[in-house]
Protein backbone atom coordinates (compact mmCIF):
# COMPACT_ATOMS: atom_id res chain seq x y z
CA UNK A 1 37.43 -25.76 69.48
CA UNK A 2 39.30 -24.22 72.58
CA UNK A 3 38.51 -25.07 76.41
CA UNK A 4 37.48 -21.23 76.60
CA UNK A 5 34.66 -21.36 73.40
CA UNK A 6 33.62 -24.74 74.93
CA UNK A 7 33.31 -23.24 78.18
CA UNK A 8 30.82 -20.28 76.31
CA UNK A 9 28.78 -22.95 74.80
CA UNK A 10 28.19 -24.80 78.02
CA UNK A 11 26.96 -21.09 79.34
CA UNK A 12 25.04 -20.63 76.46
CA UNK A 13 23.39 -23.96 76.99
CA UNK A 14 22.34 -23.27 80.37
CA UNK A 15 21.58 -20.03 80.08
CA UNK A 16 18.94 -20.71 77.18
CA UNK A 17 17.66 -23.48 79.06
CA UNK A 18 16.42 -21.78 81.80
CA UNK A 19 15.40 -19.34 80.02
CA UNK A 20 13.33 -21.46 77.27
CA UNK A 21 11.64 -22.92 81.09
CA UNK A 22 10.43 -19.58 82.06
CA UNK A 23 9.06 -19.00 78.64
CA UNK A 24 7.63 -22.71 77.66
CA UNK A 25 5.41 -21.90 81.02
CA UNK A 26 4.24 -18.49 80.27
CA UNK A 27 3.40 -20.18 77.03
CA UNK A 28 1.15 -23.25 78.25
CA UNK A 29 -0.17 -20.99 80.77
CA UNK A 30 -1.37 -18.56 78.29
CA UNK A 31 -2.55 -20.73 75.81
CA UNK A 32 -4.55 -22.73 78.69
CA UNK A 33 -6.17 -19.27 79.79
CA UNK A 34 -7.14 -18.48 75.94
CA UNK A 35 -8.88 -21.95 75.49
CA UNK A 36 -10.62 -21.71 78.81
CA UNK A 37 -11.99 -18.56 78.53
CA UNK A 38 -13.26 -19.95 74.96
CA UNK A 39 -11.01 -17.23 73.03
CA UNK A 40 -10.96 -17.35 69.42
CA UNK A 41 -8.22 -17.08 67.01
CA UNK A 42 -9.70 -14.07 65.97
CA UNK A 43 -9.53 -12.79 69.42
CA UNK A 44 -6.40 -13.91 70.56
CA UNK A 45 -4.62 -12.03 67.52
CA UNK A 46 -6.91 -9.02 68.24
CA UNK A 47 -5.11 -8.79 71.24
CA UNK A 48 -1.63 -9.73 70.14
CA UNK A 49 -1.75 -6.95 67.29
CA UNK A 50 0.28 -4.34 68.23
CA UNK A 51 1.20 -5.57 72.28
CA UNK A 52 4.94 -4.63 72.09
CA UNK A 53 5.36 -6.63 75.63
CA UNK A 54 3.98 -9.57 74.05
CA UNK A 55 6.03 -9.10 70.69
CA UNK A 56 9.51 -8.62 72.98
CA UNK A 57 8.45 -12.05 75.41
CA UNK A 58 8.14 -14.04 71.80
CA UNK A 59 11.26 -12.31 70.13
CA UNK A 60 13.20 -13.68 73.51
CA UNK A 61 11.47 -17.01 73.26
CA UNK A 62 12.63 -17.14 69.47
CA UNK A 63 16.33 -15.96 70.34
CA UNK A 64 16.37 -18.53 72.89
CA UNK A 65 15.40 -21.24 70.77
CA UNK A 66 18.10 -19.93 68.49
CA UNK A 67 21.13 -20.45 70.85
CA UNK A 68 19.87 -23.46 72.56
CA UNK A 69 18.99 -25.96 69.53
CA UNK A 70 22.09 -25.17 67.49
CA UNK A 71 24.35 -25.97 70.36
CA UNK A 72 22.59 -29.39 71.69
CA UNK A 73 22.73 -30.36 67.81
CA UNK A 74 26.01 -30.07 67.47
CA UNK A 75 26.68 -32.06 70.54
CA UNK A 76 24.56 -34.44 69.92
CA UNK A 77 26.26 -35.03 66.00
CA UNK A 78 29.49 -34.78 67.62
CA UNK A 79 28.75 -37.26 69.93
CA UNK A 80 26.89 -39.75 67.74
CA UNK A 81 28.23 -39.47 64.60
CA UNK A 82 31.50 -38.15 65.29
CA UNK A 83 31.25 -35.38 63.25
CA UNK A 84 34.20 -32.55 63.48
CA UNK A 85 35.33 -29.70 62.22
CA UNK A 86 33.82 -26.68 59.94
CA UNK A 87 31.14 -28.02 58.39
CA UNK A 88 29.83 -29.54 61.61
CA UNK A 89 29.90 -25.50 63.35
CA UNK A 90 28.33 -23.62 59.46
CA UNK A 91 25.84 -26.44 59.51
CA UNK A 92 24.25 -25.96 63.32
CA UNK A 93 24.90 -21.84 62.77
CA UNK A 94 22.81 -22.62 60.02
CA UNK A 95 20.01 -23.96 61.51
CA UNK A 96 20.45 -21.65 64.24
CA UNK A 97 19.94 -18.38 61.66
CA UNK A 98 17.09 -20.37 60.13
CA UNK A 99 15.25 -21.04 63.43
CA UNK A 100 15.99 -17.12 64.40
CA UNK A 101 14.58 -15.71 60.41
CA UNK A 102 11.58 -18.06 60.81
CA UNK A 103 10.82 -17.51 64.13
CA UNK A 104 11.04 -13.52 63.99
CA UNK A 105 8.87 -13.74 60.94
CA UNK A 106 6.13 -15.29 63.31
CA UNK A 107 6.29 -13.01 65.75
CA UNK A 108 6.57 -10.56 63.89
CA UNK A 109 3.17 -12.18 61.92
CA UNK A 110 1.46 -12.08 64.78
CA UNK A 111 2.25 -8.67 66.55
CA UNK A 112 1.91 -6.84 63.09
CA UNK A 113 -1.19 -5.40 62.95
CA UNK A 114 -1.59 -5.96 59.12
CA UNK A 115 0.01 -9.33 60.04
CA UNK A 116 2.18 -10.68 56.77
């Protein structure tokens, strides 16, 4: 891999990262409201079901997840296994588009207001 798709990655990496902060946050803090307040299931998905802000905040969340992971993997099996090459980058895009299908499909789950 070139200097200049290295250098893309890094960005990627950070990017996602502070990103996936904002989010993770947003997250706890939401989820800490919901239990406080005594919210159940029930309620919290009557009032994800059909809240497009909501359904955009965990389609970022998802997409973030999606860059970041695949990227740290692959440094991290470059690093400790020293493993190169073209199956190393279809392997982590992989997991990427796996973490990006499954994810939507929650969200998606979720904001649906038939759900699945």
């Amino acid at each position: 891999m070139n200097a200049r798709s290295q250098a893309w990655l890094w960005f990627a990496q950070r990017l996602s990262a502070a990103l996936l902060g904002f989010f993770v946050l947003v997250h706890l803090a939401t989820m800490i409201y919901a239990v406080r307040s005594g919210l159940s299931a029930a309620e919290i998905l009557a009032r994800t079901r059909g809240n497009t802000p909501w359904m955009l905040f965990y389609a970022l969340f998802v997409l973030s997840v999606a860059v970041h992971v695949p990227i740290g993997l692959r440094n991290i099996l470059a690093e400790t296994l020293a493993w190169r090459g073209r199956l190393l980058e279809v392997s982590v895009a992989a997991i990427g588009a796996l973490l990006l299908l499954f994810g939507l499909r929650a969200v998606w789950a979720v904001y649906a207001p038939g759900g699945l």
